[in-house]
N, C-alpha and C. Protein backbone atom coordinates (compact mmCIF):
# COMPACT_ATOMS: atom_id res chain seq x y z
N UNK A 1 -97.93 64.62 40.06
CA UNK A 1 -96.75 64.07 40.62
C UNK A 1 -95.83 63.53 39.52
N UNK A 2 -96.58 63.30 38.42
CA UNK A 2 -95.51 62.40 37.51
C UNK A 2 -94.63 63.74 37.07
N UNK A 3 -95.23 64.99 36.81
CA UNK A 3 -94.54 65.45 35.70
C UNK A 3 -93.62 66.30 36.78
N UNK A 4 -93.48 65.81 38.54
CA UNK A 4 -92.20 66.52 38.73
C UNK A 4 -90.75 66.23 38.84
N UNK A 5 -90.59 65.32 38.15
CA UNK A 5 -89.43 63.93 38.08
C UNK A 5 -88.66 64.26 37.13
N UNK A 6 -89.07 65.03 35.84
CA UNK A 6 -88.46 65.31 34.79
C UNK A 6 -87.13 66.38 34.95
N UNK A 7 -87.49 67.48 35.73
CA UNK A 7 -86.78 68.65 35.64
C UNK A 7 -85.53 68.39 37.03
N UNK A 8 -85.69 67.29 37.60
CA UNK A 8 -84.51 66.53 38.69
C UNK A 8 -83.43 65.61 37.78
N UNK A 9 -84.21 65.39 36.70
CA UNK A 9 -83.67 64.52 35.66
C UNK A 9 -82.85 65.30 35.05
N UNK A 10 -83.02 66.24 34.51
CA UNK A 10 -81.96 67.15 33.55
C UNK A 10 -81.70 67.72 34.61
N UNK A 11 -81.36 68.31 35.79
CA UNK A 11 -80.53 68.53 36.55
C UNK A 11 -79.65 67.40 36.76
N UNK A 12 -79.80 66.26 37.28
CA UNK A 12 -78.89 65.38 37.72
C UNK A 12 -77.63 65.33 36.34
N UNK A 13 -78.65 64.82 35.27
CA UNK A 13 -77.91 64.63 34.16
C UNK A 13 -76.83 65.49 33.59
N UNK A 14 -77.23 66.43 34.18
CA UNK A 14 -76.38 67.98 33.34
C UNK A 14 -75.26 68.23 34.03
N UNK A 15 -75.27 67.65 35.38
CA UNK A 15 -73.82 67.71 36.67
C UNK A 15 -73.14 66.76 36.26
N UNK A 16 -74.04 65.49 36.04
CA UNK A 16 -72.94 64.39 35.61
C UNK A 16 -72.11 64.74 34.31
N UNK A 17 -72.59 65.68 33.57
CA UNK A 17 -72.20 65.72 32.00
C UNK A 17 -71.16 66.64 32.43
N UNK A 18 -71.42 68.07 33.24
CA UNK A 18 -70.16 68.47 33.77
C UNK A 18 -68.85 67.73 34.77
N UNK A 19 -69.48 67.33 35.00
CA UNK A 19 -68.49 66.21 35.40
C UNK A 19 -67.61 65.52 34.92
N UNK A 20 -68.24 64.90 34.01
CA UNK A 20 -67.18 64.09 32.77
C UNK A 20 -67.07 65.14 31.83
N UNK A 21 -67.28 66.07 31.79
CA UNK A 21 -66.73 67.23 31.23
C UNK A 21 -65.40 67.42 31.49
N UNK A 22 -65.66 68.12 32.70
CA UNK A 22 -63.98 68.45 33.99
C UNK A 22 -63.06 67.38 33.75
N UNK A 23 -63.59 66.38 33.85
CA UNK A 23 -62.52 65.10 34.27
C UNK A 23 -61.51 64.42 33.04
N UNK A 24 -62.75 64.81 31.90
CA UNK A 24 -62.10 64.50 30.40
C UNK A 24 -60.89 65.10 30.13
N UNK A 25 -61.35 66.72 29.97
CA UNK A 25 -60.54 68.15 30.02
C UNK A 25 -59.55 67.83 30.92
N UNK A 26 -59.28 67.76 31.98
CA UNK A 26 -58.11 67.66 32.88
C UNK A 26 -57.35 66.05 32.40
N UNK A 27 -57.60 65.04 32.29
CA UNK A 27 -56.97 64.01 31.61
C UNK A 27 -56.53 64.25 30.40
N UNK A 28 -57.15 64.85 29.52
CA UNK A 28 -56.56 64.91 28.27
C UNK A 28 -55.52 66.07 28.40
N UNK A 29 -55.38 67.06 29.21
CA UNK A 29 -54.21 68.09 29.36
C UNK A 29 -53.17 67.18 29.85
N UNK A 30 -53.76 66.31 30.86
CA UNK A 30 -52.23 65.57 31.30
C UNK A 30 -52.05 64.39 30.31
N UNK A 31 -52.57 63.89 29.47
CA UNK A 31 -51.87 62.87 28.62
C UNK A 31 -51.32 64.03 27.77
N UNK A 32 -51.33 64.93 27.42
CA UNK A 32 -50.90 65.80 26.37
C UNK A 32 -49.94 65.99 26.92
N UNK A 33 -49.59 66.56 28.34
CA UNK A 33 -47.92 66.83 28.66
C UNK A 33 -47.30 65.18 28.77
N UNK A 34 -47.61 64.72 29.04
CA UNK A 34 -47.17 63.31 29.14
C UNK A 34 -46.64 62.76 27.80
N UNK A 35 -47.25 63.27 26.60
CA UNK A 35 -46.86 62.54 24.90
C UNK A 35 -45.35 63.53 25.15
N UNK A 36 -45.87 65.13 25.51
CA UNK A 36 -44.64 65.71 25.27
C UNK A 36 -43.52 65.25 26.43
N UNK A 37 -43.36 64.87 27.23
CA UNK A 37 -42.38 63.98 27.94
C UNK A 37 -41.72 63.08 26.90
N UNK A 38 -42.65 62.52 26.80
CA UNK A 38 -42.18 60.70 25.84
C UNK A 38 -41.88 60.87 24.74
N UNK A 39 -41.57 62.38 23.91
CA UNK A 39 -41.25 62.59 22.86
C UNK A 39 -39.80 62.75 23.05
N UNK A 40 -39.69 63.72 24.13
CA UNK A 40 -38.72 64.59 24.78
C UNK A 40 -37.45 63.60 24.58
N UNK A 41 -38.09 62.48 25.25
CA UNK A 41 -37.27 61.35 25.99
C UNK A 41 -36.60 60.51 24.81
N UNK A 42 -37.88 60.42 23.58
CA UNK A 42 -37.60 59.64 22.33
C UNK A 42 -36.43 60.45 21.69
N UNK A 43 -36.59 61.60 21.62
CA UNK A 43 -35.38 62.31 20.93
C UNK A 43 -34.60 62.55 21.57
N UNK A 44 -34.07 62.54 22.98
CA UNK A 44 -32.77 62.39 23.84
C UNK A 44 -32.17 60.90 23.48
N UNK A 45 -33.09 59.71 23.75
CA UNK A 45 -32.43 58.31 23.30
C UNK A 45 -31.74 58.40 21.71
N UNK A 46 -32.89 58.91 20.68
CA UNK A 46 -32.62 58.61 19.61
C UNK A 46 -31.07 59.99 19.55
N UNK A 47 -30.58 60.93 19.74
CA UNK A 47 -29.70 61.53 19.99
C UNK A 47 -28.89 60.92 20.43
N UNK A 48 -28.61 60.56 21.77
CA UNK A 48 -27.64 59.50 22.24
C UNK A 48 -27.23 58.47 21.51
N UNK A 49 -28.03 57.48 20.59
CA UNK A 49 -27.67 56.69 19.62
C UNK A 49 -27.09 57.22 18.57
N UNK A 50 -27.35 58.22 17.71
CA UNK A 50 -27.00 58.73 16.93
C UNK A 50 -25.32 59.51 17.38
N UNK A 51 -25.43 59.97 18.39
CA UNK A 51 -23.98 60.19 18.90
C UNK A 51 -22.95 59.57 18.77
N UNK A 52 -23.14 58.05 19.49
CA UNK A 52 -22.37 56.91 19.83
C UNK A 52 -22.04 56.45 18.42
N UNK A 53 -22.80 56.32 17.39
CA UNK A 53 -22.86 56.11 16.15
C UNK A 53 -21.44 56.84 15.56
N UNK A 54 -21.85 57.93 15.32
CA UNK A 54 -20.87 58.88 14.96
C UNK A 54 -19.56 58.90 15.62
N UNK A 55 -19.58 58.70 16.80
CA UNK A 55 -18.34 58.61 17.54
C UNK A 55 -17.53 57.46 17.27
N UNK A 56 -18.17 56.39 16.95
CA UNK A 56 -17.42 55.13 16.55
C UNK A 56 -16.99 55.32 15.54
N UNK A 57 -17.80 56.24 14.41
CA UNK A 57 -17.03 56.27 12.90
C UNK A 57 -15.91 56.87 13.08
N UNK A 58 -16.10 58.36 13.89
CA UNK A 58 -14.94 59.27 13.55
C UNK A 58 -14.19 58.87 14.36
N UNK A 59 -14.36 57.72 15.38
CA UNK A 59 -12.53 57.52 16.06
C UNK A 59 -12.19 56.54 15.43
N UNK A 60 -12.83 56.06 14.47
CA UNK A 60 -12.25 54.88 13.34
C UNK A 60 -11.54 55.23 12.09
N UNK A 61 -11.67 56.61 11.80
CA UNK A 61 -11.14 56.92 10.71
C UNK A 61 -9.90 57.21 10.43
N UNK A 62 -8.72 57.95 11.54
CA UNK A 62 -7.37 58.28 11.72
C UNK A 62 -6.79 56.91 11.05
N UNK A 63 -7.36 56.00 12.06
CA UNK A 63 -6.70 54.32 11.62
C UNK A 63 -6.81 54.08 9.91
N UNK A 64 -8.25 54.26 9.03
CA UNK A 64 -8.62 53.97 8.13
C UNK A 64 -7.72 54.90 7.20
N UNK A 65 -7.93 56.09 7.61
CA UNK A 65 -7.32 57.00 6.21
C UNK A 65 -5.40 56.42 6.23
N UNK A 66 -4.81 56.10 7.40
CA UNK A 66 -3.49 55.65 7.70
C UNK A 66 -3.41 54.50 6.53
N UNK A 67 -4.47 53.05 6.84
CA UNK A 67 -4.84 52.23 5.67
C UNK A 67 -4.81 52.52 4.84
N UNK A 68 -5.75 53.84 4.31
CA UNK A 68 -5.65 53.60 2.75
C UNK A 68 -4.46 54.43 2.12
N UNK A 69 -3.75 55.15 3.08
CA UNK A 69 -2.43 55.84 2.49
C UNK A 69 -1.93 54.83 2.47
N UNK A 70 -1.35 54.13 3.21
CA UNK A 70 -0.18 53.02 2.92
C UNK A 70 -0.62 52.11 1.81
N UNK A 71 -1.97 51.91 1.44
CA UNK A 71 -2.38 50.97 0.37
C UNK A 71 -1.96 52.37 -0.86
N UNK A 72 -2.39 53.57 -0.58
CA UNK A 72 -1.86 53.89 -2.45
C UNK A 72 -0.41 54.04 -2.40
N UNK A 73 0.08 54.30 -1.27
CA UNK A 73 1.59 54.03 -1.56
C UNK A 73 2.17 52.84 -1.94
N UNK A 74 1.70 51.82 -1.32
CA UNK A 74 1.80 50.66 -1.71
C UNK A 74 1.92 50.20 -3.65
N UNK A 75 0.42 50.99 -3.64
CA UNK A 75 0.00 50.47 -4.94
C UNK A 75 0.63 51.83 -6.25
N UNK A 76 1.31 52.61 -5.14
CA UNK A 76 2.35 53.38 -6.29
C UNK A 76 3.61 52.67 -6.56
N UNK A 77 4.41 52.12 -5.19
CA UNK A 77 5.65 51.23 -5.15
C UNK A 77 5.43 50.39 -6.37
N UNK A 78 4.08 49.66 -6.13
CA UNK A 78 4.40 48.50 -7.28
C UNK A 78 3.93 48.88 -8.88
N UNK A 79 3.25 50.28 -9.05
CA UNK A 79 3.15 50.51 -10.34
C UNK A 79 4.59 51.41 -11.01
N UNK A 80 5.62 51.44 -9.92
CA UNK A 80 6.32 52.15 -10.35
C UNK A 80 6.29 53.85 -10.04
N UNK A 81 5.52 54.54 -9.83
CA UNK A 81 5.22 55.39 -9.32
C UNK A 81 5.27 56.87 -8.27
N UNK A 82 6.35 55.37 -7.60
CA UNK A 82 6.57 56.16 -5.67
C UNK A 82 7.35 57.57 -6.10
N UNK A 83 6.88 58.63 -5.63
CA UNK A 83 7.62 59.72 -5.68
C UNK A 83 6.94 60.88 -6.53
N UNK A 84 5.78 60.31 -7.32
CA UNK A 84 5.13 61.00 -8.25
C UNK A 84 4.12 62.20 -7.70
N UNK A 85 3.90 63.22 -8.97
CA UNK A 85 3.20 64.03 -8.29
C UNK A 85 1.39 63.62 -8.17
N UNK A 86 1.32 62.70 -8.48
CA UNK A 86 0.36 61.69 -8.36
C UNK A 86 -0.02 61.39 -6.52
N UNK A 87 0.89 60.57 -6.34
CA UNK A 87 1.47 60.42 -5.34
C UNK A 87 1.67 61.28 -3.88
N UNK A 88 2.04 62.57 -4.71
CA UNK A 88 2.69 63.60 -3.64
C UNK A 88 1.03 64.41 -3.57
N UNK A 89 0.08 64.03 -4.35
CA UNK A 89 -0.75 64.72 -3.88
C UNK A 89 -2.43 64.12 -3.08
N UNK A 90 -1.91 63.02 -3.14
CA UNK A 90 -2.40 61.51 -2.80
C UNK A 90 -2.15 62.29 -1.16
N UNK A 91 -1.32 62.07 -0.61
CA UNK A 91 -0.03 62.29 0.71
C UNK A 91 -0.99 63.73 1.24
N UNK A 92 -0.98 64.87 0.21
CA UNK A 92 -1.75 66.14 0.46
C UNK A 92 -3.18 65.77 0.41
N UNK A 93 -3.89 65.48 0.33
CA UNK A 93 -5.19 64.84 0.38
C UNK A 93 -5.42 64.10 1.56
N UNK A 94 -4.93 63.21 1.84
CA UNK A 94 -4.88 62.54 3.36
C UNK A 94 -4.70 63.66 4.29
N UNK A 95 -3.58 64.06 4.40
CA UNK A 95 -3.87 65.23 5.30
C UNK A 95 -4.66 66.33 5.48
N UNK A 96 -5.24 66.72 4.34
CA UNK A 96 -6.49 67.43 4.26
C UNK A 96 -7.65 66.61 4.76
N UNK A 97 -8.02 65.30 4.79
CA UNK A 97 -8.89 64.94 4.93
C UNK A 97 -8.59 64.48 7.12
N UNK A 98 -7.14 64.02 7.60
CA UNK A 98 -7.08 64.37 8.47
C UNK A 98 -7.83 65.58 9.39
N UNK A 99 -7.33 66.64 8.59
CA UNK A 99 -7.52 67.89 9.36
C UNK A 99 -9.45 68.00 9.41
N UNK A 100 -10.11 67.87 8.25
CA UNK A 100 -11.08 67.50 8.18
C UNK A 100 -11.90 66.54 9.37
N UNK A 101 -10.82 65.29 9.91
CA UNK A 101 -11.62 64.07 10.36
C UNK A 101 -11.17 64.75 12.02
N UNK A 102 -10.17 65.77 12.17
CA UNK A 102 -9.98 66.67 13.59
C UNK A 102 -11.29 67.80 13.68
N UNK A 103 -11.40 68.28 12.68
CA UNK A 103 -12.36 69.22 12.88
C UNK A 103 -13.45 68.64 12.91
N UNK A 104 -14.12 67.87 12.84
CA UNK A 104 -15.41 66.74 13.06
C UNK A 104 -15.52 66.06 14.33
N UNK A 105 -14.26 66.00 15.11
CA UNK A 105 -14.18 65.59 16.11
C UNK A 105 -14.42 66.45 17.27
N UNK A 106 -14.02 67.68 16.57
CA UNK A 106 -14.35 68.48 17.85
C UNK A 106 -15.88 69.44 17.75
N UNK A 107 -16.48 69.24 16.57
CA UNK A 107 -17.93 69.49 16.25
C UNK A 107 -18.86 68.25 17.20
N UNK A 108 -18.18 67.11 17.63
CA UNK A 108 -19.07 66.29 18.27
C UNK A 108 -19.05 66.51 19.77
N UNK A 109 -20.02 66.70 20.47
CA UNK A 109 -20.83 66.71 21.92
C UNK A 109 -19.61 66.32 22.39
N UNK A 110 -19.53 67.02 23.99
CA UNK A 110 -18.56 65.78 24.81
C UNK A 110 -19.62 64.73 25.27
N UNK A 111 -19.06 63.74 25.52
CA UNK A 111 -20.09 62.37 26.17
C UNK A 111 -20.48 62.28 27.47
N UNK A 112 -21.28 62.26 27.99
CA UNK A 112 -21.85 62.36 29.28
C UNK A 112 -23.38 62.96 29.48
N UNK A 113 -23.33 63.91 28.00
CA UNK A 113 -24.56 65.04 28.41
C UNK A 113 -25.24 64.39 28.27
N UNK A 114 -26.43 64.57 29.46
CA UNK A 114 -27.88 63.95 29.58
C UNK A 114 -29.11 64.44 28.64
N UNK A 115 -28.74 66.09 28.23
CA UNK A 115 -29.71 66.77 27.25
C UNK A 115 -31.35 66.72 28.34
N UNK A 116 -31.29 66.85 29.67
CA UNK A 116 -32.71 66.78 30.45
C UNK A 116 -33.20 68.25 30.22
N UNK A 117 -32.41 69.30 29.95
CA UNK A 117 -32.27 70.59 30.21
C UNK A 117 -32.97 71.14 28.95
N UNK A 118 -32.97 70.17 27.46
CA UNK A 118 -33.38 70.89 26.35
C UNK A 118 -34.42 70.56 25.97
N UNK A 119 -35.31 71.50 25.05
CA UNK A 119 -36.60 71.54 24.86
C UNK A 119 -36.35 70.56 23.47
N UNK A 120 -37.65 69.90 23.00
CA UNK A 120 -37.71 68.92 21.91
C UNK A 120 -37.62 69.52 20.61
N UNK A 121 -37.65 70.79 20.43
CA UNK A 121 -37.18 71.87 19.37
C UNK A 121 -35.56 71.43 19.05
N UNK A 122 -35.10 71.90 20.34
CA UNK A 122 -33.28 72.25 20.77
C UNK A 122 -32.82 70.68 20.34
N UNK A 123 -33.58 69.45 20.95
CA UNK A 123 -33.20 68.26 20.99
C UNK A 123 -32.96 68.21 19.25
N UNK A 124 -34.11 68.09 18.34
CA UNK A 124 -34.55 67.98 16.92
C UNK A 124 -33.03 68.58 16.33
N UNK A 125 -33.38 69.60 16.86
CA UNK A 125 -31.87 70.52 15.82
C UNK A 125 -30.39 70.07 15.66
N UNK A 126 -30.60 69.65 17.91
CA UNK A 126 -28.86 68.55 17.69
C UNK A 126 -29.05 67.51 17.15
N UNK A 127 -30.23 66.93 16.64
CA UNK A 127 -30.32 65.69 15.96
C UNK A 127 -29.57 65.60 14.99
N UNK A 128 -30.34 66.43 14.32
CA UNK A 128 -29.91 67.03 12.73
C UNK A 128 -28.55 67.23 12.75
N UNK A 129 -27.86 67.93 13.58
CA UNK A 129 -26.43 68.29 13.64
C UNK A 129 -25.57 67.13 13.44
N UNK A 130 -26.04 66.10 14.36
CA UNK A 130 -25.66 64.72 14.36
C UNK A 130 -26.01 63.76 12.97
N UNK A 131 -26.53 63.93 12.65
CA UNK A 131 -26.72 63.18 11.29
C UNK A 131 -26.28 64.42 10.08
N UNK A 132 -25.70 65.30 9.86
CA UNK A 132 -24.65 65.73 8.99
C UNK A 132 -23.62 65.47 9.47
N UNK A 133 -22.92 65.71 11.04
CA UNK A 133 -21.66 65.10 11.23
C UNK A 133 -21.80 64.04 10.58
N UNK A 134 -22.23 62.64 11.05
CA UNK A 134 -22.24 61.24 10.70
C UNK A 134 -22.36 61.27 9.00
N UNK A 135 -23.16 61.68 8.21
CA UNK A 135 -23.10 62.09 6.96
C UNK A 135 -21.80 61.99 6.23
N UNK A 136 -21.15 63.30 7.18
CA UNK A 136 -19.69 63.39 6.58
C UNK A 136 -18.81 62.31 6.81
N UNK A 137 -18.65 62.08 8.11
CA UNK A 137 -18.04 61.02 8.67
C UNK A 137 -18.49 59.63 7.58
N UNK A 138 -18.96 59.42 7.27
CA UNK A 138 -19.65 58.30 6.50
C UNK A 138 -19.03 58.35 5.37
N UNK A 139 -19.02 59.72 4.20
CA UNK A 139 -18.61 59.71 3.00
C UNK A 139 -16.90 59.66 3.09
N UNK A 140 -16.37 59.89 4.28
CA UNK A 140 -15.11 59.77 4.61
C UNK A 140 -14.57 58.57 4.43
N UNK A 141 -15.35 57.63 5.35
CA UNK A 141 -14.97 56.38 5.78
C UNK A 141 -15.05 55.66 4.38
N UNK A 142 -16.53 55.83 3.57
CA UNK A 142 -16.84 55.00 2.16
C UNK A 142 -15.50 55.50 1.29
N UNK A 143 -15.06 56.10 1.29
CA UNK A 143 -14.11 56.88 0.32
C UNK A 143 -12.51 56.07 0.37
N UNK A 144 -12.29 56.34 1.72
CA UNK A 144 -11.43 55.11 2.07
C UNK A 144 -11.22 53.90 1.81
N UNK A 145 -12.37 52.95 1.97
CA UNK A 145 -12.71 51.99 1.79
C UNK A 145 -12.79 51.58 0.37
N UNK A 146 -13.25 52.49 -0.48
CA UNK A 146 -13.07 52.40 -1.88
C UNK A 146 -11.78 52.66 -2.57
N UNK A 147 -10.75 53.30 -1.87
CA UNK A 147 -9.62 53.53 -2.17
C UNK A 147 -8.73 52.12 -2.05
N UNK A 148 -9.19 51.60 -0.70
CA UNK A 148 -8.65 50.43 -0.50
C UNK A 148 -8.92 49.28 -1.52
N UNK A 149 -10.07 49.16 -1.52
CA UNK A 149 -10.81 48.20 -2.75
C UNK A 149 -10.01 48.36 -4.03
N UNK A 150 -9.98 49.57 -4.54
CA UNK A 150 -9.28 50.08 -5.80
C UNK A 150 -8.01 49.85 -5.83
N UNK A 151 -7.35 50.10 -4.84
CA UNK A 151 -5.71 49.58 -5.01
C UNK A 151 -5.56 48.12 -5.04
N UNK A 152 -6.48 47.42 -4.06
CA UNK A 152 -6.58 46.04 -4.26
C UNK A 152 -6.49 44.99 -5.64
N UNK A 153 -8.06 45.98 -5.87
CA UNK A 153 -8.23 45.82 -7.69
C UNK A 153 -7.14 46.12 -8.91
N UNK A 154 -6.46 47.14 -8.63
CA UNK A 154 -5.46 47.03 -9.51
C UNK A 154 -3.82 46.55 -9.11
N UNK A 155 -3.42 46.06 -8.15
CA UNK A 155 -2.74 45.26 -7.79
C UNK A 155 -2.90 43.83 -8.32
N UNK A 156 -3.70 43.43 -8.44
CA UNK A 156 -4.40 42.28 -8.58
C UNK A 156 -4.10 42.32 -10.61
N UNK A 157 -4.52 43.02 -10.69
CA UNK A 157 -4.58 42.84 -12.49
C UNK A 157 -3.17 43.32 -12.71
N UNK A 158 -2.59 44.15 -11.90
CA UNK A 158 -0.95 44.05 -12.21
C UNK A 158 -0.38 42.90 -12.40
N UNK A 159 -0.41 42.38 -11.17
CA UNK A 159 -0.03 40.69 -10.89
C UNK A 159 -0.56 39.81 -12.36
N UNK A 160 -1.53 40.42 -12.34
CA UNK A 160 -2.25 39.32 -13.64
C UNK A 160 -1.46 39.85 -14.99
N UNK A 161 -1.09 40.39 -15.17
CA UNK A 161 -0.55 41.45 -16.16
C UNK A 161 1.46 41.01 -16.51
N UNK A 162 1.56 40.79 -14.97
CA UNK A 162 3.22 40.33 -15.23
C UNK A 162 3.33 39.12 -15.30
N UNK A 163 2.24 37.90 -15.05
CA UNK A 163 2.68 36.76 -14.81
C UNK A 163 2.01 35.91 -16.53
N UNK A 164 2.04 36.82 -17.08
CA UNK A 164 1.06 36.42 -18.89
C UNK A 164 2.70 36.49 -19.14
């Protein structure tokens, strides 16, 4: 009698092991589509941020590059300057960089898209797209800003320059 207990034993045991076999296997397929959801989702948010990002630079820049033209004109008026081909190509440069800060504008998404429709491949790639727009947009804006600084700076030592 004892020794017929054993072979009920590795039966029982061996269903339960299929068991948590099945049950493992089927949970771990659904946490696996589930990471790919929450990835999906991470790179639609992080896209959307990165959008809004970019969009704030490049509708900031028309205003900025306007700034820093009137500052080198400015800072041609007072070096004497105004009219130069210095100057006149200062004027051609802004507008190149205009046409530049139009064509960037229309490289960016219209606003609204939800992106539910794209795979996390497709998502990755407009990422990327979005962070070279912003890239550019960025070296635009710094460029400006340093232009401004620079006319500042030598305005400043002009002043210092006439009042010796």
């Amino acid at each position: 009698m004892m020794n017929e207990w054993p072979p009920y034993v590795g039966v029982v045991t061996g269903i339960v092991g299929m068991i948590t076999g099945v049950t493992g296997a089927c949970l771990g397929y659904l946490g696996y589509r589930r990471s790919g959801r929450v990835k999906a989702l991470d790179l639609r948010l992080e896209l959307r941020k990165a959008e809004t990002a970019t969009r704030a630079v490049l509708e900031q820049l028309p205003a900025l590059i306007n700034r820093a033209q009137a500052s080198r004109t400015s800072a041609h008026v007072s070096g004497g300057s105004f009219g130069s081909s210095n100057q006149a190509a200062w004027v051609q440069e802004c507008e190149k960089v205009r046409a530049d800060v139009d064509g960037l504008l229309k490289e960016l998404p219209a606003t609204g898209d939800d992106y539910r429709t794209l795979s996390p491949e497709e998502l990755e790639s407009r990422l990327v797209a979005i962070d070279v727009l912003q890239a550019k947009a960025s070296r635009i804006r710094d460029k400006c800003h340093g232009t401004i600084v620079a006319d500042e700076k030598w305005r400043e030592s002009l002043q210092a320059t006439q009042y010796r």
